[in-house]
Protein backbone atom coordinates (compact mmCIF):
# COMPACT_ATOMS: atom_id res chain seq x y z
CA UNK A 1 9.78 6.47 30.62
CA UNK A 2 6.55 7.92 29.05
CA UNK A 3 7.00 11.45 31.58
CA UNK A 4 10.42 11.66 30.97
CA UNK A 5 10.47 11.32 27.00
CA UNK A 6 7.08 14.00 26.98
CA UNK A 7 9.12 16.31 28.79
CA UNK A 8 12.26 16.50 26.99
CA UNK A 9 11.14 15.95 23.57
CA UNK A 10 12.22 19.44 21.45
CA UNK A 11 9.82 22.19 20.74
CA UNK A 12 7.89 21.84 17.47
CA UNK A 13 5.51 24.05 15.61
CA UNK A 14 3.34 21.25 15.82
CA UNK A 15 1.37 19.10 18.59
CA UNK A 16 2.52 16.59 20.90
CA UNK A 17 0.16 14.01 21.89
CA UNK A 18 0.45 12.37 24.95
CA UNK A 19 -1.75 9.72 27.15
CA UNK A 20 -3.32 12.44 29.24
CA UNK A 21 -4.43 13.80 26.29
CA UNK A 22 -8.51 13.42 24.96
CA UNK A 23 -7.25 12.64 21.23
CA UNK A 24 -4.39 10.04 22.74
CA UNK A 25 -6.24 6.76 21.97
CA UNK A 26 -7.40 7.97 18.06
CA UNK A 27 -4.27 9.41 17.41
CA UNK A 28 -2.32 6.42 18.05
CA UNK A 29 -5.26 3.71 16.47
CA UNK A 30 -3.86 2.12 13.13
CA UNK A 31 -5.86 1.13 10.49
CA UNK A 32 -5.75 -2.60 11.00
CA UNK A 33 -7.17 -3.71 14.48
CA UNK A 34 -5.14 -6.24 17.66
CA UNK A 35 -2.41 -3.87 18.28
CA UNK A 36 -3.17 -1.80 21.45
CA UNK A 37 0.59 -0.09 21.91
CA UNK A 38 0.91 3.06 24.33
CA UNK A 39 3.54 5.66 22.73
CA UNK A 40 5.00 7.94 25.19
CA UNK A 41 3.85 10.75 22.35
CA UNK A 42 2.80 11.04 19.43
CA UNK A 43 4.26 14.46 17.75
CA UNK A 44 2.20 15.60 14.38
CA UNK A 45 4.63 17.80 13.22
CA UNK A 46 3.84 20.44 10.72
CA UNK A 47 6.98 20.85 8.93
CA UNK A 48 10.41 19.83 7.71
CA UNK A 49 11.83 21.23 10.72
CA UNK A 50 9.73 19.75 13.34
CA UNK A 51 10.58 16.50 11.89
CA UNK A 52 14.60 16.95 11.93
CA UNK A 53 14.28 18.01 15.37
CA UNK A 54 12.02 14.68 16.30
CA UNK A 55 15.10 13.00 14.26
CA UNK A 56 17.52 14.72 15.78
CA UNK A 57 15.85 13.83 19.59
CA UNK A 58 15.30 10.26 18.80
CA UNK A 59 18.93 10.10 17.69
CA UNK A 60 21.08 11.60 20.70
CA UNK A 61 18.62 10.67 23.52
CA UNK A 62 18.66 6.74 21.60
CA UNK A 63 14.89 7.03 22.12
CA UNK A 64 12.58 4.19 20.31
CA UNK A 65 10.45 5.91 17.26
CA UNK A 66 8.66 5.48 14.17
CA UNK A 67 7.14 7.31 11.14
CA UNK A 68 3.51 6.79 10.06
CA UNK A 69 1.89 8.67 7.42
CA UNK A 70 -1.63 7.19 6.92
CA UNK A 71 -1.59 4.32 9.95
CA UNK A 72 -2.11 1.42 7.04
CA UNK A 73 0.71 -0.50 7.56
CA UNK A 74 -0.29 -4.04 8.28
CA UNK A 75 2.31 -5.08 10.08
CA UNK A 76 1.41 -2.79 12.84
CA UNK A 77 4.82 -0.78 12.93
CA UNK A 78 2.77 2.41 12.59
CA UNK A 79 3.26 2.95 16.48
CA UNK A 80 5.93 1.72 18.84
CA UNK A 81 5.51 0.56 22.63
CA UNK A 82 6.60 3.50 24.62
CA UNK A 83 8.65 6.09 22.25
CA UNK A 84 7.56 8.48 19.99
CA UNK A 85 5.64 8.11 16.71
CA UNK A 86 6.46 10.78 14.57
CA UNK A 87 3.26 11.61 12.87
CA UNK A 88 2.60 13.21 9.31
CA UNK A 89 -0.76 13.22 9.14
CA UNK A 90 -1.15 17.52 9.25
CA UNK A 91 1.54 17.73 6.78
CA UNK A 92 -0.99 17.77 3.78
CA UNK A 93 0.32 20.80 1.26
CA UNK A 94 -0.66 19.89 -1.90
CA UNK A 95 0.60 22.45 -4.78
CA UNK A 96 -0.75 21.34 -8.45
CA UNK A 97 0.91 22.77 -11.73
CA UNK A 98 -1.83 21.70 -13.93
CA UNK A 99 0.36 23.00 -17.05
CA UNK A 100 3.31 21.04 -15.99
CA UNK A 101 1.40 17.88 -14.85
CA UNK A 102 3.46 17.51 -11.95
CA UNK A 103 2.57 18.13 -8.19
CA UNK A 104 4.38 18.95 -5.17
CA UNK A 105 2.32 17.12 -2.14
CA UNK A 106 3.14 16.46 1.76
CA UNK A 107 3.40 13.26 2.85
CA UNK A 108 0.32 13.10 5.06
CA UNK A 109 -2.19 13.67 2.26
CA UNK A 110 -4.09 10.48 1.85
CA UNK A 111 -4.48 9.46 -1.70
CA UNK A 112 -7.93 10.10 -1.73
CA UNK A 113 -7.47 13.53 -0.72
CA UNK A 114 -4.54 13.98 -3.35
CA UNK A 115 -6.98 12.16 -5.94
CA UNK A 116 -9.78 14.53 -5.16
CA UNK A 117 -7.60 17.24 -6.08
CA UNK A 118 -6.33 16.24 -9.14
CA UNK A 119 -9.26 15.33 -10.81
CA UNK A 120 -10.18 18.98 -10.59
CA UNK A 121 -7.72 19.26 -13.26
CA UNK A 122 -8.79 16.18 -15.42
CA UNK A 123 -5.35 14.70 -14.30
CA UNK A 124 -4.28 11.93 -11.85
CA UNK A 125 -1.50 9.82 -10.17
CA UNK A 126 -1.75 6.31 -9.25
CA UNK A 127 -1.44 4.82 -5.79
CA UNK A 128 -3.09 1.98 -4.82
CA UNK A 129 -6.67 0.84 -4.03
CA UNK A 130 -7.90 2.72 -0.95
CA UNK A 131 -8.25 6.43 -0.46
CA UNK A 132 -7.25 6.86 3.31
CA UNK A 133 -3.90 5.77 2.86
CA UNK A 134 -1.63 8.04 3.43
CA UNK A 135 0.68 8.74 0.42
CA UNK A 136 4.21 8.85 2.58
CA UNK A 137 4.09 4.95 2.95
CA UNK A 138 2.84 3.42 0.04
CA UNK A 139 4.78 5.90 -2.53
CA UNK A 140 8.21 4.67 -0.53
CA UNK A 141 7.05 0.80 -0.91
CA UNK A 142 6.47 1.11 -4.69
CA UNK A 143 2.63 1.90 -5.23
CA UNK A 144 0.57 -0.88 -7.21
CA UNK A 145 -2.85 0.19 -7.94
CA UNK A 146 -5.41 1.13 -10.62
CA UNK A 147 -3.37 2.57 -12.86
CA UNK A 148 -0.67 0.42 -12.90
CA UNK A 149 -0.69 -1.02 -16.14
CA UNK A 150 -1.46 2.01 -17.98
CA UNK A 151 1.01 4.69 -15.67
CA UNK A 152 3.20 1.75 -13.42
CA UNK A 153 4.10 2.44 -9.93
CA UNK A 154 3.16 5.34 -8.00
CA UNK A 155 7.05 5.37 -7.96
CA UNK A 156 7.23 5.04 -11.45
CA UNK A 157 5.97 8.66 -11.59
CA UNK A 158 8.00 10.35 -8.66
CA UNK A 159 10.14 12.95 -9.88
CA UNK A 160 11.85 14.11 -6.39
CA UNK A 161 11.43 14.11 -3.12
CA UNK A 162 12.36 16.61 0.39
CA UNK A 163 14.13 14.11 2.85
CA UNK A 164 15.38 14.67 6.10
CA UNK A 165 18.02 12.27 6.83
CA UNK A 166 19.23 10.42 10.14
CA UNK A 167 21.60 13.29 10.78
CA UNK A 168 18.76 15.50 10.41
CA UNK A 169 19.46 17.17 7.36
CA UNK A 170 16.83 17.86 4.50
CA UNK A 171 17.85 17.14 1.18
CA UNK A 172 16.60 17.62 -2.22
CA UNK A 173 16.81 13.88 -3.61
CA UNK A 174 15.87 13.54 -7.70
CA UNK A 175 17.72 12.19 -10.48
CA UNK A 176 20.41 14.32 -10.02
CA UNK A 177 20.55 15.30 -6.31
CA UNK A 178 21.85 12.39 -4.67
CA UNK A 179 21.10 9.69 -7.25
CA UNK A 180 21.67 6.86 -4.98
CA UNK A 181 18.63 7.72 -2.19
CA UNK A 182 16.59 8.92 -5.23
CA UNK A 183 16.97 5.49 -6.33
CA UNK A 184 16.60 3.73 -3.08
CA UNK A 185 13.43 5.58 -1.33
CA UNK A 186 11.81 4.25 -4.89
CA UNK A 187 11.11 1.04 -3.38
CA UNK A 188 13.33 0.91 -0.49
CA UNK A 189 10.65 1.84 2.06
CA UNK A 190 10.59 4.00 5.43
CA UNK A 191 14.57 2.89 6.04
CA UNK A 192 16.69 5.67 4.50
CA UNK A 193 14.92 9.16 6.20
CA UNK A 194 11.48 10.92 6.27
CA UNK A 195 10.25 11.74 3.09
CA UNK A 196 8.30 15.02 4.20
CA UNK A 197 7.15 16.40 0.22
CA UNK A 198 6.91 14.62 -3.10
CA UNK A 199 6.91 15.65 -6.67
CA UNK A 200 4.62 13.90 -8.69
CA UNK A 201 4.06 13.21 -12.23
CA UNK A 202 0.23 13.48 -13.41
CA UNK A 203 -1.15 12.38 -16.56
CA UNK A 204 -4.52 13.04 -17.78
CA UNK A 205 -7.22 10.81 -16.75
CA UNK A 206 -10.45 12.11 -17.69
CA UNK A 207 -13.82 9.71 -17.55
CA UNK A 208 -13.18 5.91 -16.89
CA UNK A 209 -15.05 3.32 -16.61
CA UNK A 210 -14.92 1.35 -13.76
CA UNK A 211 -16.20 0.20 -10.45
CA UNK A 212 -17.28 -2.68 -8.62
CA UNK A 213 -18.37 -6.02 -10.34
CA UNK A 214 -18.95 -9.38 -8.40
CA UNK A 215 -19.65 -12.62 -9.82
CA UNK A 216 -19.79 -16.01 -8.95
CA UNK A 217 -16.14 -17.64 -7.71
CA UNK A 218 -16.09 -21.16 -9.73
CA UNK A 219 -12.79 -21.89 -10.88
CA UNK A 220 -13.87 -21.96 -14.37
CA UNK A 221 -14.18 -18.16 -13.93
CA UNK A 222 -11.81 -17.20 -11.84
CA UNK A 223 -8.97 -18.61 -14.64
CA UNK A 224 -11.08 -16.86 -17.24
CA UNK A 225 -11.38 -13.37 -15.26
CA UNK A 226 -7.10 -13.98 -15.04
CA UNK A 227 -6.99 -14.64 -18.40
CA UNK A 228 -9.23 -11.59 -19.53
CA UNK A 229 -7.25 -9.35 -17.41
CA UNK A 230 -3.86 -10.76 -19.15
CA UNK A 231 -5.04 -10.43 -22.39
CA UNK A 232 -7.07 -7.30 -21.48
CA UNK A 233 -5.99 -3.95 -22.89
CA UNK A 234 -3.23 -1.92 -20.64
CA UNK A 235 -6.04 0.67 -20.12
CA UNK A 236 -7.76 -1.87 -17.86
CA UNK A 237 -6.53 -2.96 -14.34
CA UNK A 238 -8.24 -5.03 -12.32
CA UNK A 239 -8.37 -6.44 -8.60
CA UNK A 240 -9.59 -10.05 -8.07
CA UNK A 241 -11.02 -10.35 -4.49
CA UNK A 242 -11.91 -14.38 -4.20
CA UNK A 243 -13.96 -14.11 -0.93
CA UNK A 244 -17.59 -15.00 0.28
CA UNK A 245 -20.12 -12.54 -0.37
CA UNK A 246 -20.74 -9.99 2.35
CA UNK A 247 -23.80 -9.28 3.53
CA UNK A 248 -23.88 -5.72 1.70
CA UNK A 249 -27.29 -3.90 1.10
CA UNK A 250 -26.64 -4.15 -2.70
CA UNK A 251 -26.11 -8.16 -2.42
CA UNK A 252 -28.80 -10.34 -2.92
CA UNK A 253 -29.29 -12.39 0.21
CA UNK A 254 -29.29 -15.76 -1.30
CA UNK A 255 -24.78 -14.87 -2.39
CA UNK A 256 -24.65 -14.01 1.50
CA UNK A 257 -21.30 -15.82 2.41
CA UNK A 258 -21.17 -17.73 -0.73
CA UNK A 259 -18.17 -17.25 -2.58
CA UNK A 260 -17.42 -14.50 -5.29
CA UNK A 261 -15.39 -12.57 -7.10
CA UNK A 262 -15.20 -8.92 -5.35
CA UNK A 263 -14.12 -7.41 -8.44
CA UNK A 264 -12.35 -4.14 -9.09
CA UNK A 265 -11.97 -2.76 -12.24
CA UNK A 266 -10.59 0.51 -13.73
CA UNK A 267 -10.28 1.52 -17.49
CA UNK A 268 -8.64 4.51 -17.62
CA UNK A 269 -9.15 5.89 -21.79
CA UNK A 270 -12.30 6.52 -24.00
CA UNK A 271 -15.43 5.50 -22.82
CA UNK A 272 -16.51 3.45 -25.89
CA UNK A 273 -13.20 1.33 -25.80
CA UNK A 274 -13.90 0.85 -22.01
CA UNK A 275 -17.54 -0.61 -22.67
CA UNK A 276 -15.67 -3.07 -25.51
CA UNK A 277 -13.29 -4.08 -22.64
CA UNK A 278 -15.13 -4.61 -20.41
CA UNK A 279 -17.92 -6.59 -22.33
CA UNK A 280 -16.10 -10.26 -21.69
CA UNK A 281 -15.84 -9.98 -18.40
CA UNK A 282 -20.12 -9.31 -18.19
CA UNK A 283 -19.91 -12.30 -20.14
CA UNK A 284 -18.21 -14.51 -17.71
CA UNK A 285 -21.20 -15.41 -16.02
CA UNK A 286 -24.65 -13.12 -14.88
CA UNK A 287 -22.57 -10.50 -12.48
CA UNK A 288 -24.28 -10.50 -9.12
CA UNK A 289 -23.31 -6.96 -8.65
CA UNK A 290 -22.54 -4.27 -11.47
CA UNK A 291 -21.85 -1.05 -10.35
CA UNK A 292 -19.20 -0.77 -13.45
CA UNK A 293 -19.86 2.65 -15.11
CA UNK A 294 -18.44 5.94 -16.68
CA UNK A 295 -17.42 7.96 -13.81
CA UNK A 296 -14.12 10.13 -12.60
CA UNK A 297 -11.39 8.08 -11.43
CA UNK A 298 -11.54 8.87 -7.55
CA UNK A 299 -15.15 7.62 -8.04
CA UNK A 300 -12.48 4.01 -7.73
CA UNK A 301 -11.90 4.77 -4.25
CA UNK A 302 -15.44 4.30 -2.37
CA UNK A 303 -16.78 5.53 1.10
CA UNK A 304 -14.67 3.54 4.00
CA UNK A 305 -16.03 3.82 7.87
CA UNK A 306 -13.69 5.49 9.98
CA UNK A 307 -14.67 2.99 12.48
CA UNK A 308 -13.84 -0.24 10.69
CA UNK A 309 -10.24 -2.19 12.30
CA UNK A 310 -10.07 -5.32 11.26
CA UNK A 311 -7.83 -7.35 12.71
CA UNK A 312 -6.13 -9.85 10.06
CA UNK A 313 -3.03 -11.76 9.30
CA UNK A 314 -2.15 -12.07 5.71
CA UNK A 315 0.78 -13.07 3.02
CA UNK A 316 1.67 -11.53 0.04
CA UNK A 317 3.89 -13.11 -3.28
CA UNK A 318 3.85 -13.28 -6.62
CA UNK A 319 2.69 -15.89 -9.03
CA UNK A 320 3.15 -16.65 -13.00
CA UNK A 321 -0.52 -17.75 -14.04
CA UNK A 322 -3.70 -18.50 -12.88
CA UNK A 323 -5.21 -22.00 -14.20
CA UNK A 324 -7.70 -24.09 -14.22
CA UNK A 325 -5.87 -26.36 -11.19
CA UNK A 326 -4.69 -23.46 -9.07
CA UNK A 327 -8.09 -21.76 -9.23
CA UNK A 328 -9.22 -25.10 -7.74
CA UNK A 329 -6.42 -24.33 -4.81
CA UNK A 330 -8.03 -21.29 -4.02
CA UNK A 331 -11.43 -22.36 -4.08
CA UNK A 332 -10.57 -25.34 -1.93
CA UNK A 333 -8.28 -23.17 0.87
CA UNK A 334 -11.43 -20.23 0.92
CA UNK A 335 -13.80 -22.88 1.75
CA UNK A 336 -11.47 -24.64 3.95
CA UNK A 337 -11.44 -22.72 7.16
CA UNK A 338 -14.28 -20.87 9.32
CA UNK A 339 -12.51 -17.35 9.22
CA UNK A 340 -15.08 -14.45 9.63
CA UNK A 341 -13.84 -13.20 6.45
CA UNK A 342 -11.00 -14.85 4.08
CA UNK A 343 -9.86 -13.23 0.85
CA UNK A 344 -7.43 -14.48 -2.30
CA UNK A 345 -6.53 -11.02 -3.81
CA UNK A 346 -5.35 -11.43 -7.41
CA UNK A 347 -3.61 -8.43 -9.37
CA UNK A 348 -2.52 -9.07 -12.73
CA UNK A 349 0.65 -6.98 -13.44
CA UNK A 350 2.80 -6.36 -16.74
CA UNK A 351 1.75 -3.01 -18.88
CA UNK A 352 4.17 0.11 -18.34
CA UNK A 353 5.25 -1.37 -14.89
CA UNK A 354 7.14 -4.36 -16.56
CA UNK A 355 8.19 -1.89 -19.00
CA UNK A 356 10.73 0.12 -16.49
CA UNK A 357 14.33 -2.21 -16.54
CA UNK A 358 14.53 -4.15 -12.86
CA UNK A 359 17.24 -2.43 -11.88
CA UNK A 360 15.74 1.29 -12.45
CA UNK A 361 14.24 1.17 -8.97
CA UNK A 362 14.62 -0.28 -5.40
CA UNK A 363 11.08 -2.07 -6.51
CA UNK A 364 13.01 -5.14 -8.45
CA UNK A 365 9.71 -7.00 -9.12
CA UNK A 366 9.06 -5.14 -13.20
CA UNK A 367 9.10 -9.00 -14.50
CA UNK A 368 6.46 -10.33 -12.16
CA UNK A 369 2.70 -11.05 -13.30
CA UNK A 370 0.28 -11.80 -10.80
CA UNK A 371 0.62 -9.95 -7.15
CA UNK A 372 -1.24 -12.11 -4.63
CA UNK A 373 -2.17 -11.80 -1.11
CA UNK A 374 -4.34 -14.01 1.71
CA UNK A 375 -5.59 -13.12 4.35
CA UNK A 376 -8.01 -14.34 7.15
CA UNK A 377 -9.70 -11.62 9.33
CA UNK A 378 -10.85 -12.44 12.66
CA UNK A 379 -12.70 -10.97 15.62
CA UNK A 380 -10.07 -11.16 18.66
CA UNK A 381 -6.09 -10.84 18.50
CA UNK A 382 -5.71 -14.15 20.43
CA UNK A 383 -7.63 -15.96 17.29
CA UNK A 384 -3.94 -15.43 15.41
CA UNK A 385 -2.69 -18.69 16.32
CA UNK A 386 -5.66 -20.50 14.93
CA UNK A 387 -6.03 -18.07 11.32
CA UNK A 388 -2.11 -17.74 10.70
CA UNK A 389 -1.30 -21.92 10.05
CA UNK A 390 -4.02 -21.60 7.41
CA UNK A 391 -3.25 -18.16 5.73
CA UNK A 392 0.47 -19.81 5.62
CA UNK A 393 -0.50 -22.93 4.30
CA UNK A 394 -2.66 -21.25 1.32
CA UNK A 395 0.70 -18.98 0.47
CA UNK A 396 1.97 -22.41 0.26
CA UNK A 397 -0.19 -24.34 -2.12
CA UNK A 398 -0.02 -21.29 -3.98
CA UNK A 399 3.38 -20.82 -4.32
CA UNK A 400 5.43 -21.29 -8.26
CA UNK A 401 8.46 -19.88 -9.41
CA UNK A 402 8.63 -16.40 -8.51
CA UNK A 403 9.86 -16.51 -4.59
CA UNK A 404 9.37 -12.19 -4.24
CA UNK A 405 7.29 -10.43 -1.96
CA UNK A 406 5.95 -6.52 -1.83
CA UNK A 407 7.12 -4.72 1.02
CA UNK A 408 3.75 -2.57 1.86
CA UNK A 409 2.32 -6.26 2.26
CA UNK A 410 4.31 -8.00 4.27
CA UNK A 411 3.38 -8.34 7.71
CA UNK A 412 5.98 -9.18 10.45
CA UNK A 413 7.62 -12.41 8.74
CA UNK A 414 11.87 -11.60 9.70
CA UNK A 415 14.23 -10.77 7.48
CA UNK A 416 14.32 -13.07 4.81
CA UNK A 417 11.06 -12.27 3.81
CA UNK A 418 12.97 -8.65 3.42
CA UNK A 419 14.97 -10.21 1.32
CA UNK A 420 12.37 -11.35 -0.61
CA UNK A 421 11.23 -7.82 -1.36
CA UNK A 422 14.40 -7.20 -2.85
CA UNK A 423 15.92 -9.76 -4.45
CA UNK A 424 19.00 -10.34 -6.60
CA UNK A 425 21.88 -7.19 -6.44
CA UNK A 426 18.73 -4.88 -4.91
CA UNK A 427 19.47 -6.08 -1.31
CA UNK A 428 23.48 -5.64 -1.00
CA UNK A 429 22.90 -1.84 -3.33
CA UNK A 430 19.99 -0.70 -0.38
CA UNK A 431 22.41 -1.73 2.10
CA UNK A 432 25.38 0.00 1.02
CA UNK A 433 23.24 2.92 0.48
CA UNK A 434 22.10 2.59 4.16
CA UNK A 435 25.09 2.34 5.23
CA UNK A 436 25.51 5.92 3.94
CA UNK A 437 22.38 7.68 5.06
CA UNK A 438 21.80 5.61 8.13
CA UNK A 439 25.08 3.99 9.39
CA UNK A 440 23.49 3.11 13.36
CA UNK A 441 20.16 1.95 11.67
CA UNK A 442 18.13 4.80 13.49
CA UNK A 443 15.37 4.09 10.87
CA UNK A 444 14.98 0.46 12.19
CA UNK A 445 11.23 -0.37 13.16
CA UNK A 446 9.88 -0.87 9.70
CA UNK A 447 10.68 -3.85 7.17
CA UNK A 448 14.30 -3.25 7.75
CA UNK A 449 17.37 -3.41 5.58
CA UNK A 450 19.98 -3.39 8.26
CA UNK A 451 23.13 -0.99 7.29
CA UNK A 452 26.27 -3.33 5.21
């Protein structure tokens, strides 16, 4: 299949990877580690065009594909089993009107890259909490990072976007421009075309204060650090990583593997009012680490090794507080299995997110306030069936009221766990709109929303 799909794949301005090829095995390794899938090619195209052709191919010759923009997905759709990956990494245009605050950026920048460049301007967009992402994926998923309760979604400030469709058409989608899409790829996810260019809002974020802070993970602290982040200015977000300690040059030897809030923290306004802020949660106990300081906002996204896979299963949901007996749960479930490395990640929501109305976006989750996720990583693939039981049974004693999950989290779980990413009126809308865009579900291998 792999000689036969090389060979008649379209001509494109940009490259075609295939397995003879030196660069095959980096150009088709994903982030996350265990997947070891052999694409017949993998085509980094370099424009619009090249990517309604791929579109075009995949459609007529009924050939397998997918769309990967930064390779983070971890539910390891990022590259298919034979096919063609249709790559967007060398689409990375990035055109800033500083007066404006708005940019128009390709989606193969990673959002460090895109950060990078608008800090040269004193201005910034959120995405979430890792620079090499690429922007493509975790724009179209909604976007929660360390901005989020000061700016919202990274989807909360997209003004338009160039698609190219399942027929292979590029369109101009915005608030006016085909309403409908502009409302679905907000949220919707990978499933209704290939967003190729954005147009972001920026607002200005000049010095914050932020950075890593660890501390000890007693449940007495943990429900205080929830509490502080609740009550906390909307200036401030924060990431709670409840994990052991790793054995980091900057960690004192004696935390090594105990456990600890990995804590990331982001005030984005004066510095003064970020010291005040940021004073109660110093007071929680003697931090272990404190690298919390005035610095420039991509300063929040620090040096990753382009080595590091880890392989890891992991579930994501939403809860509606954090106390005293369900910071016990967590405790309990992170010392309760011998996982090389196990995480509870705790983001406290609300701010101008829960401001936008529910139904604004294909991201339906404005009234939720704490995003959580699990995970257990692990050396070898086959260790799955020994991590997964406990990763699912923590979701489980975790679980309260609110039953949603975020799409860019979700690993391969089936379809109602789709559904959970878009509950209420949001499923049955994003299927009638894929109905439109993508009647014979061309745009399947993702977390799909099959056509009505």
């Amino acid at each position: 299949m792999s000689t036969k799909t090389t060979a008649s794949l379209p001509n494109v301005a940009g490259r075609v990877v295939g397995p003879d090829d030196a660069e095959y095995d980096t150009a088709r390794a994903s982030f996350y580690g265990g997947f070891d899938p052999r694409p017949a090619a993998i085509v980094r195209v370099a424009n619009a065009e090249d990517v309604s052709r791929v579109i075009s191919f995949a459609r007529d010759s009924g050939t397998e594909f997918v769309v990967r923009s930064g390779g983070h997905g971890v539910a390891g759709y990022a590259v298919p089993e034979g096919g063609v990956v249709l790559d967007l990494a060398d689409m990375r245009a990035l055109a800033i009107d500083a007066e404006r605050r708005t940019a128009w950026a390709e989606s193969g920048l990673t959002a460090g890259e895109y950060t990078t460049a608008a800090d040269a301007h004193g201005l910034a967009t959120g995405f979430g909490d890792t620079g090499s992402v690429g922007i493509g994926g975790i724009t179209l998923g909604g976007g929660v990072g360390y901005l989020v309760r000061k700016y919202g979604l990274t989807i909360d400030d997209l003004l338009a976007a160039d698609v190219v469709t399942a027929d292979g058409k590029l369109l101009r989608v915005d608030a006016e421009n085909h309403p409908d899409l502009f409302w679905a790829i907000r949220g919707g996810g990978g499933n209704f075309g290939v967003a190729t260019r954005f147009q972001f809002r920026l607002h200005p974020v000049d010095t914050i204060v932020g950075g890593m802070m660890m501390l000890p993970a007693t449940p007495e602290v943990i429900e205080s650090f929830i509490a502080l982040s609740e009550a906390a200015p909307e200036e401030l977000s924060t990431i709670a990583n409840i994990m052991p300690a790793p054995p980091m040059p900057f960690v004192p030897a004696e935390h090594h593997g105990k456990l600890v809030i990995f804590a990331m923290l982001c005030y984005a306004g004066a510095v003064e009012a970020g010291e005040g802020a940021l004073a109660p949660f110093r007071a929680l106990a003697t931090p272990i680490v404190d690298m919390v300081k005035p610095g420039r906002y991509p300063e929040m996204y620090p040096p990753e090794d382009p080595n590091y896979h880890p392989i890891a299963t992991g579930r994501t949901m939403f809860i509606d507080s954090v106390d005293r007996g369900v910071a016990e749960t967590i405790v309990e479930h992170l010392n309760g299995t011998d996982a090389m490395m196990r995480v509870a990640q705790l983001r406290v929501l609300g701010g101008a997110m829960a401001r936008v109305p529910v139904d604004a976006t294909a991201f339906a989750h404005r009234r939720s306030k704490i995003m959580v996720n699990c995970a257990a990583l692990y050396e070898r693939p086959d260790q799955a069936a020994v991590y997964e039981p406990w990763v699912t049974g923590f979701a489980a004693a975790l679980k309260q009221s609110d039953s949603g999950a975020y799409v860019n989290f979700l690993v391969d779980e089936g379809e109602a766990r789709v559904r959970a990413a878009y509950p209420g009126k949001t499923w049955d809308r994003l299927r009638s709109i894929k109905t439109r865009y993508d009647p014979s579900n061309l745009f399947r291998i993702n977390q799909n929303i099959p056509p009505a």
